[in-house]
N, C-alpha and C. Protein backbone atom coordinates (compact mmCIF):
# COMPACT_ATOMS: atom_id res chain seq x y z
N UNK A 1 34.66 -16.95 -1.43
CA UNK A 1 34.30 -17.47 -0.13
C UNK A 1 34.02 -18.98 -0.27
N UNK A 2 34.28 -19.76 0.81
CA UNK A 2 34.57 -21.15 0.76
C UNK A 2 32.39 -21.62 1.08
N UNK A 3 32.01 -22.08 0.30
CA UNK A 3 30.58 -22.36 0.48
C UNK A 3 30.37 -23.03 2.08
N UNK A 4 28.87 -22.80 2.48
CA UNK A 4 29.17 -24.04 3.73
C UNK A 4 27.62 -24.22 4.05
N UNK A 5 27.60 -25.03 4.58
CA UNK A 5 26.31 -25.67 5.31
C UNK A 5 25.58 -25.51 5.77
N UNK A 6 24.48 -24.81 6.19
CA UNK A 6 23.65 -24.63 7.41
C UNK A 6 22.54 -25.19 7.47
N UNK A 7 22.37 -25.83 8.72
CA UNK A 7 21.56 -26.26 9.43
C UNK A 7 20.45 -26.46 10.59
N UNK A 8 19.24 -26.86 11.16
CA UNK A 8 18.72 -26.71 11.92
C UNK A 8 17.83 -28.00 12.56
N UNK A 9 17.14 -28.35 13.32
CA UNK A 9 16.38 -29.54 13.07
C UNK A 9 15.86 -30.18 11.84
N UNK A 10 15.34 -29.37 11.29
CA UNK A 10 14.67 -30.02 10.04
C UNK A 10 14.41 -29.33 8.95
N UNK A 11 15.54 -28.06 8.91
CA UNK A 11 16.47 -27.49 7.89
C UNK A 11 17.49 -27.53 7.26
N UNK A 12 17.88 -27.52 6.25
CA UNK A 12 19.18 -27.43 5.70
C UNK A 12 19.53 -26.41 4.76
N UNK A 13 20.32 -25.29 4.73
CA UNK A 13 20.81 -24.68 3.48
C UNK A 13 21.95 -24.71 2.93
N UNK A 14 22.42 -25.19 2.09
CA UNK A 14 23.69 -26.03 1.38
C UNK A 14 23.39 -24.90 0.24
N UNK A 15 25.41 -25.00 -0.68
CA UNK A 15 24.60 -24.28 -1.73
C UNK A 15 23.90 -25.13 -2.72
N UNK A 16 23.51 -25.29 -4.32
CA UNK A 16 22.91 -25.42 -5.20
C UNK A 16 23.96 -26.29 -5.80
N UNK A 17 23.57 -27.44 -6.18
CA UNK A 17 24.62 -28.14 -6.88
C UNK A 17 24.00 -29.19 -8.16
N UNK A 18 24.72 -28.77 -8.93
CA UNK A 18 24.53 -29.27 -10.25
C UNK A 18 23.32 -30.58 -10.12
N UNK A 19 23.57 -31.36 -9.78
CA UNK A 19 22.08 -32.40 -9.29
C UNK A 19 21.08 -31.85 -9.00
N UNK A 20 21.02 -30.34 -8.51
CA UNK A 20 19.06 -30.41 -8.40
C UNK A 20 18.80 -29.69 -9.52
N UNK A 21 19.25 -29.49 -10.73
CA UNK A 21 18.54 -28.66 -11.62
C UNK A 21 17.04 -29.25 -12.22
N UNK A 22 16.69 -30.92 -12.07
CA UNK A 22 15.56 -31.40 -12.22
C UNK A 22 14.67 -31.02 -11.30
N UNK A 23 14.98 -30.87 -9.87
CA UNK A 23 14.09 -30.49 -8.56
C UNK A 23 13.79 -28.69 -8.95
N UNK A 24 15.03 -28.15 -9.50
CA UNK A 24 14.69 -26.54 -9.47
C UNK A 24 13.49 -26.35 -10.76
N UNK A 25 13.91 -27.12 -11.61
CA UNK A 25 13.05 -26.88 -13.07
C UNK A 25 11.77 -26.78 -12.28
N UNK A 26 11.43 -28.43 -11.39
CA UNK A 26 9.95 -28.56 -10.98
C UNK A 26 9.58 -27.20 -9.80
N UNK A 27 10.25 -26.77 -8.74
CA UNK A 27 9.96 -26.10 -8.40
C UNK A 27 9.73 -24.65 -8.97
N UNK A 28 10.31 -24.10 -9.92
CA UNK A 28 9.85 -23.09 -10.72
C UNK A 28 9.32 -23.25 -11.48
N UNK A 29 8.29 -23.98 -11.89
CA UNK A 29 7.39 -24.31 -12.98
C UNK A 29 5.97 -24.04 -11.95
N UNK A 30 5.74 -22.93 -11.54
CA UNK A 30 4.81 -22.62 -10.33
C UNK A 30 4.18 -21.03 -10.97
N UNK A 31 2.97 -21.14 -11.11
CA UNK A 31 2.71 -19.29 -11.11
C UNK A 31 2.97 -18.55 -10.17
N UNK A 32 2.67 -18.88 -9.07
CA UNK A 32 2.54 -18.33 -8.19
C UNK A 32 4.09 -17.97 -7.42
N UNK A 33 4.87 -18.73 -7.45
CA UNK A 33 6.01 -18.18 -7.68
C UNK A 33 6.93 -17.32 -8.39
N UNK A 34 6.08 -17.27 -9.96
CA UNK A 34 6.50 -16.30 -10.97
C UNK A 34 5.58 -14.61 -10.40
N UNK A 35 4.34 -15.27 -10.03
CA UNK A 35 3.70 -14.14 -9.36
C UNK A 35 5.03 -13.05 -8.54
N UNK A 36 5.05 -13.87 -7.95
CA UNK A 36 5.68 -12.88 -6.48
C UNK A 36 7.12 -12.82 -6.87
N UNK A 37 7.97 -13.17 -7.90
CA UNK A 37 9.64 -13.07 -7.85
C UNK A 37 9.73 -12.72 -9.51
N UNK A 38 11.32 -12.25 -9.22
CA UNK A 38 11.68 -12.12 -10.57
C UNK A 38 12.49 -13.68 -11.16
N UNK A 39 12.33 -14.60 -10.32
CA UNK A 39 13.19 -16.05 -10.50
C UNK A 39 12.40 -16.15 -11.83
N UNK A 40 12.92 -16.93 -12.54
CA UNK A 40 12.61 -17.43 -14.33
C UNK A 40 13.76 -19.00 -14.83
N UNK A 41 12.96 -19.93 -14.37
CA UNK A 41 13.55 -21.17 -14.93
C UNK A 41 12.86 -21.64 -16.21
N UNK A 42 13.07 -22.18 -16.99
CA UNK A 42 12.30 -22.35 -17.92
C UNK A 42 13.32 -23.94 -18.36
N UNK A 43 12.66 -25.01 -17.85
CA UNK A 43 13.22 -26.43 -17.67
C UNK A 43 14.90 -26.92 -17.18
N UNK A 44 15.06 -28.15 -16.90
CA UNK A 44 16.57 -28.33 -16.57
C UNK A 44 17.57 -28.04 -16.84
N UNK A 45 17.44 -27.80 -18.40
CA UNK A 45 18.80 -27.12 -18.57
C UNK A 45 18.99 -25.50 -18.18
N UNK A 46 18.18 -25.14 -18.83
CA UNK A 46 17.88 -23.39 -18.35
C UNK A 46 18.71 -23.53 -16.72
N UNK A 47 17.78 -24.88 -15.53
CA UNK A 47 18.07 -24.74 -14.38
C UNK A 47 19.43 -25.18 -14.11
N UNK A 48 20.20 -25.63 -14.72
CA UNK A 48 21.69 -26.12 -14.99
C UNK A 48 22.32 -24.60 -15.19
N UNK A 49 22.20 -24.31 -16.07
CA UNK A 49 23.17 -23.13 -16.04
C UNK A 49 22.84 -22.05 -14.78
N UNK A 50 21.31 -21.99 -14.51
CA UNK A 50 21.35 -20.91 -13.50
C UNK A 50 21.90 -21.53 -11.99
N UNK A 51 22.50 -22.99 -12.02
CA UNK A 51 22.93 -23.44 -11.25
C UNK A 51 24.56 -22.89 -11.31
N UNK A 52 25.05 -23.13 -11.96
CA UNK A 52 26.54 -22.88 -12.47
C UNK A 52 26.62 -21.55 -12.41
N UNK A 53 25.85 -20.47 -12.09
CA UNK A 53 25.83 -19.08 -12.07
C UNK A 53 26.16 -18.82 -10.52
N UNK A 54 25.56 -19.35 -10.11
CA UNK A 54 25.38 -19.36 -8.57
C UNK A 54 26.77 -19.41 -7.99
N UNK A 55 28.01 -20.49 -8.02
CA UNK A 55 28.93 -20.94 -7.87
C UNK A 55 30.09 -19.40 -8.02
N UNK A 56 29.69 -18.70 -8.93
CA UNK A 56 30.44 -17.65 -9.52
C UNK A 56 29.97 -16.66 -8.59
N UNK A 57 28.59 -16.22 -7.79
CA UNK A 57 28.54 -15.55 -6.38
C UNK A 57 29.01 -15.59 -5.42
N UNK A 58 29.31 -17.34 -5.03
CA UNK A 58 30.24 -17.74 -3.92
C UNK A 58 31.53 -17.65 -3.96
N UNK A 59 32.23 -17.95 -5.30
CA UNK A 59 34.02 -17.07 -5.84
C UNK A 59 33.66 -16.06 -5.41
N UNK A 60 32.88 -14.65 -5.76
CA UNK A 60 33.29 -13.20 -5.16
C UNK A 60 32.81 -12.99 -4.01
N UNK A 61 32.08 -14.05 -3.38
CA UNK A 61 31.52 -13.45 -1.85
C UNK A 61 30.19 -12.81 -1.99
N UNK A 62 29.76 -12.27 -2.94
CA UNK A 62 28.55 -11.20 -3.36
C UNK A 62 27.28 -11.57 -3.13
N UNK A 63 27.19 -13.22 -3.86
CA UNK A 63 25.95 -13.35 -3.73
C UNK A 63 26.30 -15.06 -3.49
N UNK A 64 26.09 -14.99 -2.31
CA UNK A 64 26.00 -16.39 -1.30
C UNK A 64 24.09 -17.59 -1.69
N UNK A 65 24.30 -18.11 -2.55
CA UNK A 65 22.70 -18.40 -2.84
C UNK A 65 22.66 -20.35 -2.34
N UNK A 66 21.83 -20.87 -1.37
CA UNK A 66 21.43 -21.80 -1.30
C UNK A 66 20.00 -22.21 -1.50
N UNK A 67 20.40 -24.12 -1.80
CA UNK A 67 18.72 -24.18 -1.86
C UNK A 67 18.25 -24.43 -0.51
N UNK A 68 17.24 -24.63 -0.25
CA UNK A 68 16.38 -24.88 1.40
C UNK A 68 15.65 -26.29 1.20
N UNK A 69 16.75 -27.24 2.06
CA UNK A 69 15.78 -28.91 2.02
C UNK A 69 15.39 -29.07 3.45
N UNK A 70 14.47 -29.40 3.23
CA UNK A 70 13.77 -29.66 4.12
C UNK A 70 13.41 -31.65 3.95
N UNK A 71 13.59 -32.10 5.48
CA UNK A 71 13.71 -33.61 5.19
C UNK A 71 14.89 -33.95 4.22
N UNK A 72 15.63 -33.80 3.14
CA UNK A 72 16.59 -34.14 2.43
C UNK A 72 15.94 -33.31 0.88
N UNK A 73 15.22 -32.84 1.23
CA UNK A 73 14.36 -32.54 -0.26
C UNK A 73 14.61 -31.32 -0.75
N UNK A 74 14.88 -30.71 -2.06
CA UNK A 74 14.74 -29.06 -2.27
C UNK A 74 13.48 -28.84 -2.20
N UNK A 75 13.30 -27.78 -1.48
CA UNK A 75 11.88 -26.91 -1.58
C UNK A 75 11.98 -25.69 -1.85
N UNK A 76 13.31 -24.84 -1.60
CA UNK A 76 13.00 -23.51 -1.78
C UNK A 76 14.88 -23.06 -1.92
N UNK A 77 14.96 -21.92 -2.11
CA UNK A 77 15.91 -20.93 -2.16
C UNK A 77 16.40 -19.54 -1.56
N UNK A 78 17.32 -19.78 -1.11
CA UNK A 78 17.50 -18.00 0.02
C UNK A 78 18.99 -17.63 -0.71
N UNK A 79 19.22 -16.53 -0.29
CA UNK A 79 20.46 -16.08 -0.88
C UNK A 79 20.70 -14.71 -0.13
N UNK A 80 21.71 -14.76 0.28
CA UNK A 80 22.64 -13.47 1.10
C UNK A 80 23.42 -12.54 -0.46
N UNK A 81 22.78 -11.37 -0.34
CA UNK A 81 23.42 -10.44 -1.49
C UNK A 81 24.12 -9.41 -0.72
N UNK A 82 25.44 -9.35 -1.30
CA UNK A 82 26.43 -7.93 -0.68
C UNK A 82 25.63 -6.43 -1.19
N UNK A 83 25.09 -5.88 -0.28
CA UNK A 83 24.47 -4.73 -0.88
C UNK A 83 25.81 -3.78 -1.11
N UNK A 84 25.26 -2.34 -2.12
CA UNK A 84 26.28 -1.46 -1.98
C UNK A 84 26.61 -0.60 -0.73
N UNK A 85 25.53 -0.45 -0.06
CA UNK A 85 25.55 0.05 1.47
C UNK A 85 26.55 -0.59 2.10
N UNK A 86 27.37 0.14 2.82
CA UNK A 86 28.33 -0.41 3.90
C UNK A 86 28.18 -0.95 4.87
N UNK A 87 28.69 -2.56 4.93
CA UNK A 87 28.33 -3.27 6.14
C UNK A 87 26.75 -3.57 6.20
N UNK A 88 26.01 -3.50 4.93
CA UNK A 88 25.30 -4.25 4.90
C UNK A 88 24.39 -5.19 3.57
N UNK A 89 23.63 -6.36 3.85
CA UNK A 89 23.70 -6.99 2.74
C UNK A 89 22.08 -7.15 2.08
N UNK A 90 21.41 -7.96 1.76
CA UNK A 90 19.86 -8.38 1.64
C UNK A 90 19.58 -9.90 1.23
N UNK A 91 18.37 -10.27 1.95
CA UNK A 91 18.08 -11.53 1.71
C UNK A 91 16.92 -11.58 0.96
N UNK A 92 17.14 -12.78 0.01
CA UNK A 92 16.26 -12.77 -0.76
C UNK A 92 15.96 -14.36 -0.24
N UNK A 93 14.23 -14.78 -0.90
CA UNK A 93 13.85 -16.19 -0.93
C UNK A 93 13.05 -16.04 -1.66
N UNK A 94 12.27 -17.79 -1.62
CA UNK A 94 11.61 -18.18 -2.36
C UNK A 94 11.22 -19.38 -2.14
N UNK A 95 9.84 -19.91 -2.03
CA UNK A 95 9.63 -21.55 -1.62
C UNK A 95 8.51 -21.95 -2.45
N UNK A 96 8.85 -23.33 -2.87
CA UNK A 96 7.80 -23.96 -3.65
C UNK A 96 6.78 -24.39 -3.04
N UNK A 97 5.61 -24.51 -3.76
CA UNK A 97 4.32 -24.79 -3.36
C UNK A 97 4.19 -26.05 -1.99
N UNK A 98 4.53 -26.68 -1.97
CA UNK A 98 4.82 -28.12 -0.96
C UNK A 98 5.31 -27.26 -0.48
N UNK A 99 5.66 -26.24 0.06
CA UNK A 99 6.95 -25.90 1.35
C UNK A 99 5.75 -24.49 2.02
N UNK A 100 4.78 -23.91 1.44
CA UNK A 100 4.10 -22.74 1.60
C UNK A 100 3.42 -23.33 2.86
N UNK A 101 3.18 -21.85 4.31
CA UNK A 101 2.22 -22.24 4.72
C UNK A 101 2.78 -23.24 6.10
N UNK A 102 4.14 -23.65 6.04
CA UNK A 102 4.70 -24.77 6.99
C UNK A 102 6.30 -24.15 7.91
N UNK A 103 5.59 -22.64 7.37
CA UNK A 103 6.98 -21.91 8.26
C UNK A 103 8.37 -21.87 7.93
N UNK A 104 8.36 -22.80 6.69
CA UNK A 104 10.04 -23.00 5.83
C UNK A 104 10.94 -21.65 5.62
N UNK A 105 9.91 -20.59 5.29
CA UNK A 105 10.60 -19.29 4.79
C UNK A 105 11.17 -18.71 5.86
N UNK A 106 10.26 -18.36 6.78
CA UNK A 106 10.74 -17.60 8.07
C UNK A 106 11.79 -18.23 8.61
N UNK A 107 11.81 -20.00 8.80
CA UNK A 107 12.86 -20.29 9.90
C UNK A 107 14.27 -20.40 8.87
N UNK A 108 14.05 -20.37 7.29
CA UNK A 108 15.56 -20.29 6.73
C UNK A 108 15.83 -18.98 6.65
N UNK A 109 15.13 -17.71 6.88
CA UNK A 109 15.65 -16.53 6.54
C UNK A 109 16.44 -16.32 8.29
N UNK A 110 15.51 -16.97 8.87
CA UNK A 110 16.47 -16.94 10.21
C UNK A 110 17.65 -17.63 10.97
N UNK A 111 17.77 -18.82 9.99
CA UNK A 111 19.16 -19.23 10.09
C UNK A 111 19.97 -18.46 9.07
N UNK A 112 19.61 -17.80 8.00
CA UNK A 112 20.53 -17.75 7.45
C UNK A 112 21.04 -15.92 8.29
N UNK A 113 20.08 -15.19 8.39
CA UNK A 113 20.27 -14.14 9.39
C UNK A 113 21.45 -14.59 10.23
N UNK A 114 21.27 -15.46 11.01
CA UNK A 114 22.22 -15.70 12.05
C UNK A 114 23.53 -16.41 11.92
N UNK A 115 23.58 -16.81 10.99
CA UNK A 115 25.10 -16.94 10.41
C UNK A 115 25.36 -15.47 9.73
N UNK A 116 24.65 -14.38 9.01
CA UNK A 116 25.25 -13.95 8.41
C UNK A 116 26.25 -12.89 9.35
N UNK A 117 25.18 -12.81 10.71
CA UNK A 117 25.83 -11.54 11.48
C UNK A 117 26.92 -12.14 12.40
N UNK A 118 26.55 -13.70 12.60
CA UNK A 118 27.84 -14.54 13.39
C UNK A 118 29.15 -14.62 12.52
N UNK A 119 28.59 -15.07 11.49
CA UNK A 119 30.23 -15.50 11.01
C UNK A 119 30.86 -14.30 10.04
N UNK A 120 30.25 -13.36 9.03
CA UNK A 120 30.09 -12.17 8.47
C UNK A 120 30.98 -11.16 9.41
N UNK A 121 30.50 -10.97 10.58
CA UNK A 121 30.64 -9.78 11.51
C UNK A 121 32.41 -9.11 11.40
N UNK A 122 33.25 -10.16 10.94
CA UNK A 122 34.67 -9.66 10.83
C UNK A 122 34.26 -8.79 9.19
N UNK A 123 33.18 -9.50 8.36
CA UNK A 123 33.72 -8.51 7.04
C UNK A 123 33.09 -6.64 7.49
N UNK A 124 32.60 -6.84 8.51
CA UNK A 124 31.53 -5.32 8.77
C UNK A 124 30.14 -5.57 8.92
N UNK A 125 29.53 -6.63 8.25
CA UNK A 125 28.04 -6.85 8.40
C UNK A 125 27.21 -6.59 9.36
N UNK A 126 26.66 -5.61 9.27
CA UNK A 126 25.95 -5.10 10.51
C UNK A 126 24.34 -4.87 9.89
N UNK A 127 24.09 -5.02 9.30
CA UNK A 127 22.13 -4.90 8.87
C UNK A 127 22.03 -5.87 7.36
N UNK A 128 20.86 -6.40 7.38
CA UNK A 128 20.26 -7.13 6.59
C UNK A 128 18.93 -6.42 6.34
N UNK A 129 18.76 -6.39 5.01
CA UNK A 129 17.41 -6.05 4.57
C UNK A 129 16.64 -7.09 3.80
N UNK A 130 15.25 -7.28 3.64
CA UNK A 130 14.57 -7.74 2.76
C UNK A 130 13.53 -7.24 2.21
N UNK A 131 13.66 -7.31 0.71
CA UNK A 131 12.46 -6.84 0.09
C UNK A 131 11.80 -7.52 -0.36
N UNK A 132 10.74 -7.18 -0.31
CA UNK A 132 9.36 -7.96 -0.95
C UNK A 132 7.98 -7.28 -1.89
N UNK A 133 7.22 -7.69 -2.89
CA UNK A 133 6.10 -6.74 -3.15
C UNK A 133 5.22 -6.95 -1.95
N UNK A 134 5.00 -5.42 -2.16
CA UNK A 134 3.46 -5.28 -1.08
C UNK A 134 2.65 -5.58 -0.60
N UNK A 135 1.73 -6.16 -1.77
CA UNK A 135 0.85 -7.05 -1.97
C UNK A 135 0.64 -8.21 -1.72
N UNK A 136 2.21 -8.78 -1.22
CA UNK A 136 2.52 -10.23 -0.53
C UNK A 136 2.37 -10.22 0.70
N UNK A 137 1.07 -10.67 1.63
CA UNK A 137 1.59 -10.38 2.58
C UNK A 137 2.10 -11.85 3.49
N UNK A 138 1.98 -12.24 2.92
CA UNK A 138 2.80 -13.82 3.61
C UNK A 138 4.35 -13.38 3.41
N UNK A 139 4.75 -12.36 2.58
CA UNK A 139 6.46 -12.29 2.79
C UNK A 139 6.38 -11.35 3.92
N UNK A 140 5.48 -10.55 4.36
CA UNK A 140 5.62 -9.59 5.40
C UNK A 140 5.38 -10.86 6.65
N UNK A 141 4.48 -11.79 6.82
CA UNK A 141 4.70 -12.54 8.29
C UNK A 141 6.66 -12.71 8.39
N UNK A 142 6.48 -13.47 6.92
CA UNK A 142 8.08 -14.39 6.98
C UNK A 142 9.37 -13.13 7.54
N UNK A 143 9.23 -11.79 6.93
CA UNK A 143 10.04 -11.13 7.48
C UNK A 143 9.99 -11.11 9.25
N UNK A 144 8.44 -10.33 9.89
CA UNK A 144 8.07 -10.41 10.93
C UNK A 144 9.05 -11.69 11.79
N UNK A 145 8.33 -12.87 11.16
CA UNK A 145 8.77 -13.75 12.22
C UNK A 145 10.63 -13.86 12.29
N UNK A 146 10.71 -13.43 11.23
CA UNK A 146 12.71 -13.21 11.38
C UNK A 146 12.87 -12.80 12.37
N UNK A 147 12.21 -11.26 13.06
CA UNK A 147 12.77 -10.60 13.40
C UNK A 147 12.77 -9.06 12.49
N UNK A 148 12.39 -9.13 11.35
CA UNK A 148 12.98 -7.89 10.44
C UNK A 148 11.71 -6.70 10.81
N UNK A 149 11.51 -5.68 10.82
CA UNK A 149 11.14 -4.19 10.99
C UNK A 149 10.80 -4.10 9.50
N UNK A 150 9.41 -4.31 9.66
CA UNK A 150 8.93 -2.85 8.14
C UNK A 150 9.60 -1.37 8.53
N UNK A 151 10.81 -1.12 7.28
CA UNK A 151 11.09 0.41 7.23
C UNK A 151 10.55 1.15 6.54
N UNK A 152 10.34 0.81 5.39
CA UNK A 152 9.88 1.85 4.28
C UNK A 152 9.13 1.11 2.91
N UNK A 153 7.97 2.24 2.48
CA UNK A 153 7.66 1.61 1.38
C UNK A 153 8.23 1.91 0.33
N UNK A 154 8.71 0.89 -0.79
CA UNK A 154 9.50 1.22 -2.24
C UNK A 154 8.83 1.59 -3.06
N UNK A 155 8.98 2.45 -4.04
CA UNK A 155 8.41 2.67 -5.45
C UNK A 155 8.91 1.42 -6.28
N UNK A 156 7.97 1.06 -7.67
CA UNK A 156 8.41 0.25 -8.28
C UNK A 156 9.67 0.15 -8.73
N UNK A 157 10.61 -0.65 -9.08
CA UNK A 157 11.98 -0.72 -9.60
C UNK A 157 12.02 -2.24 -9.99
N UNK A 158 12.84 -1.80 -11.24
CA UNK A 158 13.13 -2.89 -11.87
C UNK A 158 14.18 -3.99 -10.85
N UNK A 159 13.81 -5.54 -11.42
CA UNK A 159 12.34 -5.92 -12.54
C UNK A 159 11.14 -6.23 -11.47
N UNK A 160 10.67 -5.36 -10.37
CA UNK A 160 9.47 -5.27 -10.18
C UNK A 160 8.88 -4.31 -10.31
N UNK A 161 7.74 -4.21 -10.97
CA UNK A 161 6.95 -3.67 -11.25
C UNK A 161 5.57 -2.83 -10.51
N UNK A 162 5.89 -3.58 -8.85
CA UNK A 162 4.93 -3.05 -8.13
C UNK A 162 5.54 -2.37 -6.94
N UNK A 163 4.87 -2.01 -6.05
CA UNK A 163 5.15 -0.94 -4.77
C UNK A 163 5.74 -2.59 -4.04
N UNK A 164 6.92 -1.68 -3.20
CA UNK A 164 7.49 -3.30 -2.39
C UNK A 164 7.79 -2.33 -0.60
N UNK A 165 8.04 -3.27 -0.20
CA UNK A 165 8.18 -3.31 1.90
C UNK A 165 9.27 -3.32 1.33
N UNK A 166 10.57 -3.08 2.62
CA UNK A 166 11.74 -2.70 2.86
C UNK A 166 11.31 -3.05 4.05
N UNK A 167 11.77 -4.41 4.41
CA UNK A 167 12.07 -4.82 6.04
C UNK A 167 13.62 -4.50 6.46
N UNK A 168 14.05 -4.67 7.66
CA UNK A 168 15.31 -4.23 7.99
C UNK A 168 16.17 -5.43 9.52
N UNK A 169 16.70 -5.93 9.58
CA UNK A 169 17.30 -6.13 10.97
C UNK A 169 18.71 -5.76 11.28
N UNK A 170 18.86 -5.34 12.38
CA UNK A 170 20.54 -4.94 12.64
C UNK A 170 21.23 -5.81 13.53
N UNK A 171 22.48 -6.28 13.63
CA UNK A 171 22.53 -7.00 14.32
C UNK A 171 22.70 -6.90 16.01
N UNK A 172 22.67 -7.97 16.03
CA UNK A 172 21.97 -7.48 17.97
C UNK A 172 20.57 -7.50 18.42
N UNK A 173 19.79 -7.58 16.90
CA UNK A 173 18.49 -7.19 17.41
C UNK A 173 18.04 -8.96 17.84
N UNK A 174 16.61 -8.67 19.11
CA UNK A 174 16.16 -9.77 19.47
C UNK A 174 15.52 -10.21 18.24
N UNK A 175 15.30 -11.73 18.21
CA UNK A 175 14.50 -12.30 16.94
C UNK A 175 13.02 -12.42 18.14
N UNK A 176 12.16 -12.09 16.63
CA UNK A 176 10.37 -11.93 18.08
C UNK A 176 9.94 -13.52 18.25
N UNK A 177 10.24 -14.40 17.03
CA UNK A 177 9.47 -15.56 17.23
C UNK A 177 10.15 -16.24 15.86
């Protein structure tokens, strides 16, 4: 799939390109980000190659991953994954400390929502899920304000280790806020 752009007032999700692996190092050098994700950078180069990984999701279509700038800046990461379910996929994120708290998560999971079911919709895409641990509940607003439905609670599964939400949206559905 040909990568592409998205945008909003004072959003951007582009994919990941070899130049921010200094911005990704700093942004994953966070506990609290290691807290809540299975993401694992461990300095620039580490973030160089997991940059160059990325590129190889967008060749198969599978796993669509951008970073999230805000003002021109990286702050965070979302990514559209082809689930095995038919016609539908899951979003994942992640935002660095400077970005927590300022609504960044919710309004990129909701642009990226809305391209996936606008422009997607010829491959079948019809539901998006997101998971999150439990215990987070700032990923449960960020789903909320998508739009996404708590469906179900998960048992642990690798590589998390704790009970996780299963939010859900289908497309068509109204976004609440």
């Amino acid at each position: 799939m040909t990568p592409v752009v998205l945008s909003s007032t004072d959003l951007t999700l582009r994919p990941w390109e070899p130049g921010d692996a200094d911005a990704l190092a700093a942004l994953a050098d966070d506990e609290e980000l290691r807290r809540w994700t299975s993401h694992r950078v461990a300095g620039p180069q580490d973030a160089a190659r997991w940059i160059a990984t990325q590129e190889a999701g967008w060749k198969s279509g599978k796993r669509l991953s951008f970073a999230i700038l805000m003002t021109g800046r990286v702050v965070g990461h979302i990514v559209l994954k082809q689930s095995s379910g038919e016609g539908s996929g899951e979003v994942g994120y992640w935002t660095g400390a400077a970005a927590r708290g300022l609504g960044v998560a919710s309004r990129a999971v909701g642009l990226l929502t809305t391209w996936a079911f606008d422009t997607r919709a010829g491959a079948g895409l019809s539901r998006l899920e997101l998971i999150h641990n439990a215990s987070n509940p700032a990923s449960c607003r960020v789903a909320q304000k998508a739009g996404y439905t708590l469906e179900s609670v998960l048992p642990p599964r690798a590589p998390h280790e704790a009970v996780g939400h299963r939010h859900a949206r289908e497309r068509g559905t109204v976004r609440l806020s």
